[in-house]
Protein backbone atom coordinates (compact mmCIF):
# COMPACT_ATOMS: atom_id res chain seq x y z
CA UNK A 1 60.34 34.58 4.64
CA UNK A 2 57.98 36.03 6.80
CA UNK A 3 55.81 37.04 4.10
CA UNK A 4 55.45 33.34 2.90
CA UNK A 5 54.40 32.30 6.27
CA UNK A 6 51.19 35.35 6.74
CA UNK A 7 50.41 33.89 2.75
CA UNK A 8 50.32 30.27 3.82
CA UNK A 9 48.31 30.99 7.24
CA UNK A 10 46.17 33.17 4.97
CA UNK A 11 45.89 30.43 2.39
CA UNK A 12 44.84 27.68 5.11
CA UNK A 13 42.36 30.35 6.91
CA UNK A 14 40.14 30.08 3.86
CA UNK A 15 37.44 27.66 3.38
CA UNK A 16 34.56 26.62 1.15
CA UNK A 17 31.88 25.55 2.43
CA UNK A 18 29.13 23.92 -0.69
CA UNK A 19 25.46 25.42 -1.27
CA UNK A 20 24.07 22.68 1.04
CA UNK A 21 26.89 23.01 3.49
CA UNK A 22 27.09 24.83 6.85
CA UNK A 23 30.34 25.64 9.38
CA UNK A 24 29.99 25.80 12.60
CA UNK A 25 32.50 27.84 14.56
CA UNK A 26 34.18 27.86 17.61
CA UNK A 27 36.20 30.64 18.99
CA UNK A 28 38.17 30.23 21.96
CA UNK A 29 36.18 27.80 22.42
CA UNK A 30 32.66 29.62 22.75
CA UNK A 31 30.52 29.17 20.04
CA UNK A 32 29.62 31.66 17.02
CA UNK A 33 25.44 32.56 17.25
CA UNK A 34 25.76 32.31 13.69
CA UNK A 35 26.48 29.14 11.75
CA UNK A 36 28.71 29.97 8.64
CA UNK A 37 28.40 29.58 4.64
CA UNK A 38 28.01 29.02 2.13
CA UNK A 39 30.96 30.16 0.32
CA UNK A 40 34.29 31.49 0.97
CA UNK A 41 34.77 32.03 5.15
CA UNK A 42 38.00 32.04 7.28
CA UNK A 43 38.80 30.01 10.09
CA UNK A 44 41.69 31.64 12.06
CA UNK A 45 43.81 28.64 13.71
CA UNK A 46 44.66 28.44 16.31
CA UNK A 47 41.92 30.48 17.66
CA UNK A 48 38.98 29.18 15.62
CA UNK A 49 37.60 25.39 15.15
CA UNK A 50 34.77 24.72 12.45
CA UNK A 51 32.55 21.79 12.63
CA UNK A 52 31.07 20.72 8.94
CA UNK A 53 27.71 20.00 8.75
CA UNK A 54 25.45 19.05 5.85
CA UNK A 55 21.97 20.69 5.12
CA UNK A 56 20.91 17.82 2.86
CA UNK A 57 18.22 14.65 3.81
CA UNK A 58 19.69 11.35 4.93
CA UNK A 59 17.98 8.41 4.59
CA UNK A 60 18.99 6.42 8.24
CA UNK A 61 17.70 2.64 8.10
CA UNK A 62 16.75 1.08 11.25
CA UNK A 63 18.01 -2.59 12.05
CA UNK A 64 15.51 -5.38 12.18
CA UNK A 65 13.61 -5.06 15.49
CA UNK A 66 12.02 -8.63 17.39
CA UNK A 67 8.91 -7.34 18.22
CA UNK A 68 5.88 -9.34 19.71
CA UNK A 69 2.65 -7.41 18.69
CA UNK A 70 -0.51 -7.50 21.40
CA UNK A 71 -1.83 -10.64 20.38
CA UNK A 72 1.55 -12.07 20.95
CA UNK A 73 3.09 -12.69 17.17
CA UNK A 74 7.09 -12.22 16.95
CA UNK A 75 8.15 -10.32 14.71
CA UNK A 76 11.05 -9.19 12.71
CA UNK A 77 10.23 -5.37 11.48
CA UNK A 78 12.82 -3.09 10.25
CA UNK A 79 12.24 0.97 8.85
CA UNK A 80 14.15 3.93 7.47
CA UNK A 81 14.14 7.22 8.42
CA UNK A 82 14.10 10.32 6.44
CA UNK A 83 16.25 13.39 8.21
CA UNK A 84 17.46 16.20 7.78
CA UNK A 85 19.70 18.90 9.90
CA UNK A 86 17.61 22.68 10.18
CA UNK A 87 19.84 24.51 12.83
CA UNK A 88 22.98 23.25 12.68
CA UNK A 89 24.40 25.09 15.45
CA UNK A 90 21.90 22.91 17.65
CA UNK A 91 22.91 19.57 15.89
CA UNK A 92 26.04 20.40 17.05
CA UNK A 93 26.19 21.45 20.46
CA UNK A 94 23.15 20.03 21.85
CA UNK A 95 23.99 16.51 20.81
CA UNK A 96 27.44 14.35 20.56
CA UNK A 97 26.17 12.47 16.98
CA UNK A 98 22.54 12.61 15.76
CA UNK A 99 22.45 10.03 13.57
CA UNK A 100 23.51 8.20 16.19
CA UNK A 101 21.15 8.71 18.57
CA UNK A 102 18.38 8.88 16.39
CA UNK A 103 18.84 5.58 15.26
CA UNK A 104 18.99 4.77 18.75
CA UNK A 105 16.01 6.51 20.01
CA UNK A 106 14.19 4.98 16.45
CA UNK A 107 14.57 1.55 17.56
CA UNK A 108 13.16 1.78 21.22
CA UNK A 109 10.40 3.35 19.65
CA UNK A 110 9.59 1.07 17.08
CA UNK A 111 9.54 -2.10 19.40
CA UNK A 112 6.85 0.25 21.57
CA UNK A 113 4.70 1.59 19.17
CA UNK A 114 3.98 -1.96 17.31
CA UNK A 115 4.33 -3.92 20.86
CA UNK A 116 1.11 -1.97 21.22
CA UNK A 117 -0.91 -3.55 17.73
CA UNK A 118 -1.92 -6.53 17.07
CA UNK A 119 -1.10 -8.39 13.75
CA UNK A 120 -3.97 -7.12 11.57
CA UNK A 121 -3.75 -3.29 12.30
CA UNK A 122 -0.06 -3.59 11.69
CA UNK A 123 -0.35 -5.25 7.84
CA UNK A 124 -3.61 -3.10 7.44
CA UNK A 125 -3.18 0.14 8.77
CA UNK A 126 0.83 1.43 8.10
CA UNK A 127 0.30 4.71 7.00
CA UNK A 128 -1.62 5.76 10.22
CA UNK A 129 1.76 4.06 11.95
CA UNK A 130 4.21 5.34 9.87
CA UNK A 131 2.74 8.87 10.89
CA UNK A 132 2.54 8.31 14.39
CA UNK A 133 6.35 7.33 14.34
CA UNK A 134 7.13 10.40 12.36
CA UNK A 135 5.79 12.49 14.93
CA UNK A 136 7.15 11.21 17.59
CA UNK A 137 11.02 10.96 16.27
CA UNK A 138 10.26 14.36 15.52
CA UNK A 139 9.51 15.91 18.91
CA UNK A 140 12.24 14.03 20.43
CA UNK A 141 14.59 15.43 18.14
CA UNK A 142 13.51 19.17 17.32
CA UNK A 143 15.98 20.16 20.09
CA UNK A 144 18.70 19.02 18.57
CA UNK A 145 17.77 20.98 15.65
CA UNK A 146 16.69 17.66 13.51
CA UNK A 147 13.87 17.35 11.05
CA UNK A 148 12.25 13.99 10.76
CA UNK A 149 10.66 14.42 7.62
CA UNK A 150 9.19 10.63 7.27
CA UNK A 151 9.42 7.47 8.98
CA UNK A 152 8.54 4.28 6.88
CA UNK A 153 8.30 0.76 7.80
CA UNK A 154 9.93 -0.99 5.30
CA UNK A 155 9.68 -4.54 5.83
CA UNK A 156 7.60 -6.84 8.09
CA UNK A 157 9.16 -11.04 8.77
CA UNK A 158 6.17 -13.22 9.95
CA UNK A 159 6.80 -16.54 10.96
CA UNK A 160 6.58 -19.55 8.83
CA UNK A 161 2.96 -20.74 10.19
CA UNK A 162 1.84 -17.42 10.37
CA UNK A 163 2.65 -17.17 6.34
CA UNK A 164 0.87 -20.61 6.06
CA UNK A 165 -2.23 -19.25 8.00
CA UNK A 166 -2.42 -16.15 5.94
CA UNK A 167 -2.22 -18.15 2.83
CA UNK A 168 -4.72 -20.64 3.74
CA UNK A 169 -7.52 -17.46 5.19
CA UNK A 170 -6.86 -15.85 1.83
CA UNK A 171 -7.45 -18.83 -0.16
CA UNK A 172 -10.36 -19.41 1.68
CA UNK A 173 -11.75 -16.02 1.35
CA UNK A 174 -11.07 -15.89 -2.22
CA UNK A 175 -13.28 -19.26 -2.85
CA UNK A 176 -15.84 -17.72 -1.06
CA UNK A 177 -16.13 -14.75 -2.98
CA UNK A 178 -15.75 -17.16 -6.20
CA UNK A 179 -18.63 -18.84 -4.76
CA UNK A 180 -20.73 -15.52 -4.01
CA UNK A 181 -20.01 -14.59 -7.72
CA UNK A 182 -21.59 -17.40 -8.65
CA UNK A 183 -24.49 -17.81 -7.08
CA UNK A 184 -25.59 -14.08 -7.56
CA UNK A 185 -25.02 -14.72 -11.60
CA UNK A 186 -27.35 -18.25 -10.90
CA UNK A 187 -29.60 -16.10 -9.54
CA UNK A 188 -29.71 -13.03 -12.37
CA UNK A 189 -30.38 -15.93 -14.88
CA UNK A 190 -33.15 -17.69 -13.23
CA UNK A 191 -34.82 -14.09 -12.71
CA UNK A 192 -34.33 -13.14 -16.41
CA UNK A 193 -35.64 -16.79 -16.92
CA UNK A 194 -38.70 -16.01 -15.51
CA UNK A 195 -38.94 -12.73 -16.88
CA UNK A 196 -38.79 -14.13 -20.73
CA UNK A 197 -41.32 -17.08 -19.57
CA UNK A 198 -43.76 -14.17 -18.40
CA UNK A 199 -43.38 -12.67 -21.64
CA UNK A 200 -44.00 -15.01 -23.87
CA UNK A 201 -46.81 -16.41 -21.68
CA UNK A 202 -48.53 -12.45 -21.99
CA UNK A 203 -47.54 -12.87 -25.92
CA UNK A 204 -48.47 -16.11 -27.58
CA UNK A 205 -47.67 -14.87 -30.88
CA UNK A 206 -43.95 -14.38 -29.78
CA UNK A 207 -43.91 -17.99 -29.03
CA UNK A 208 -44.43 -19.06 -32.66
CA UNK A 209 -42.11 -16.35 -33.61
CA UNK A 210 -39.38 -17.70 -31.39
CA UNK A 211 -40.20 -21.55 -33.04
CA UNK A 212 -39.77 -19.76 -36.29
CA UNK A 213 -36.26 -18.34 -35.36
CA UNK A 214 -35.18 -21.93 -33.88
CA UNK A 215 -35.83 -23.52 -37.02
CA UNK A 216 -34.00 -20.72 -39.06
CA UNK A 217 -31.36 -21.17 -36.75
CA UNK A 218 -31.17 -25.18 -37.26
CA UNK A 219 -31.51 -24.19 -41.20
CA UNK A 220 -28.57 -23.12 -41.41
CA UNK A 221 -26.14 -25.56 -39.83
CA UNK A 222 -25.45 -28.62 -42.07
CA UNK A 223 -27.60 -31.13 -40.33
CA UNK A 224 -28.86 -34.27 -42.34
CA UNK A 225 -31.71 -34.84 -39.40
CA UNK A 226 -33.95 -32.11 -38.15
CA UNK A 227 -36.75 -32.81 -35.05
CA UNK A 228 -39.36 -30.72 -35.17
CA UNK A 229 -40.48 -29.79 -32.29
CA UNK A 230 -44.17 -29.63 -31.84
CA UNK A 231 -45.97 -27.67 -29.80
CA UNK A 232 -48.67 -29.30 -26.96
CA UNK A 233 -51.26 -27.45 -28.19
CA UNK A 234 -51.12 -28.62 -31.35
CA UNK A 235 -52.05 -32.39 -30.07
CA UNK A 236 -54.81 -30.93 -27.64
CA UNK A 237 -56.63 -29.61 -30.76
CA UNK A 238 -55.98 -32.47 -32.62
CA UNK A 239 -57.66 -34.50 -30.04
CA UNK A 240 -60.29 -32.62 -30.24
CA UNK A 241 -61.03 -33.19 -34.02
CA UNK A 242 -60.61 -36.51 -33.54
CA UNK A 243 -63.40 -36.60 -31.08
CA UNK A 244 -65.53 -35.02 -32.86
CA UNK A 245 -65.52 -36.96 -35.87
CA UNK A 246 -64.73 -40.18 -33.96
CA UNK A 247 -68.65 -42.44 -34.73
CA UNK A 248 -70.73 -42.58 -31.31
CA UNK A 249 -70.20 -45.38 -29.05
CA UNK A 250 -72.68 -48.41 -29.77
CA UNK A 251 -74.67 -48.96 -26.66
């Protein structure tokens, strides 16, 4: 009888502990200065108390946070946090629950860091505040043997007018680049305009090869009426052999 007893204390003093698992131990109450696992460790009852704790990231998501930024917008901003336990002797002595008071500690920070922005440097500029976040979470909790590995800021609520404003500045800045568009291609054609006029005007030949190439070009549609167009020059001369021939003026 007494051997079945020492086999089923044996049997309940062992414990597995995973790859990403650690167990922390308490002996009479003081604690082991070395974490156990993984693997196969004993746990002598009533003498010895383990605490689990896991090695792998969490992913901790802050609750939506009223914040008003410095040019006095309300907000609605949540984020998630990214964390992870590196001593877990630490995470368990030096604080009651981490996750706890990480969240905690995430959400007074988060109302202080973007009560300090204003509107546009919060939409434009969330990497450099996603950082800043990170390292601060981070200091706070290195004592407690916590890694913050990232912080990100995963949704921003504006207001209903705000939304309207936005949509109408972005509309308008869209027609004016629309409008900028346009006017620079205006301008490319008029200069290539004057360009070709320039050219031909150096090159009269190229103007009568140009007429040549319209009327090739009108050749080949079906047309049942073609206008020739005529060139000025052609009349000035004309006028000239007129007057020439033209008899003198009786006086």
């Amino acid at each position: 009888m007494e051997g079945v007893v020492v086999l089923l204390y044996a049997l309940s003093s062992i414990k597995i502990l995973a790859e990403y698992e650690r167990g922390v131990i308490f002996r009479f109450g003081h604690l082991l200065a070395q974490a156990k696992g993984p693997g196969i460790i004993l746990v002598l009852a009533p003498m010895d108390r383990m605490v689990r704790i896991s090695l792998r990231q969490e992913a901790l998501e802050v609750p939506p946070q009223d914040i008003i930024t410095r040019d006095n917008v309300t907000l609605k901003v949540n984020a998630i946090i990214f964390l992870r336990v590196v001593e877990p002797t630490r995470a368990v002595v030096e604080v009651s629950n981490y996750v706890y008071q990480t969240s905690q500690f995430a959400q007074t920070t988060l109302r202080s860091v973007l009560g300090e922005l204003d509107l546009d440097e919060l939409l434009a500029h969330r990497d450099k505040i996603n950082s800043r976040l990170q390292t601060i979470l981070d200091q706070h909790t290195a004592p407690w043997g916590v890694k913050v590995a990232a912080v990100e800021v995963k949704q921003v609520d504006l207001p209903e007018t705000m939304q309207r404003a936005m949509a109408k500045q972005a509309e308008a800045e869209r027609e004016k680049r629309s409008k900028i568009i346009h006017a620079e291609g205006e301008f490319a054609a008029a200069q290539r305009l004057i360009d070709a006029a320039h050219l031909l005007a150096s090159e009269p030949v190229s103007i009568q090869l140009r007429y040549l190439q319209t009327l090739t070009e009108i050749g080949v549609e079906k047309n049942t009426t073609v206008i020739f167009p005529v060139p000025m020059d052609f009349f000035s001369g004309l006028q000239k052999i007129l007057a020439k021939d033209a008899p003198p003026a009786a006086k």
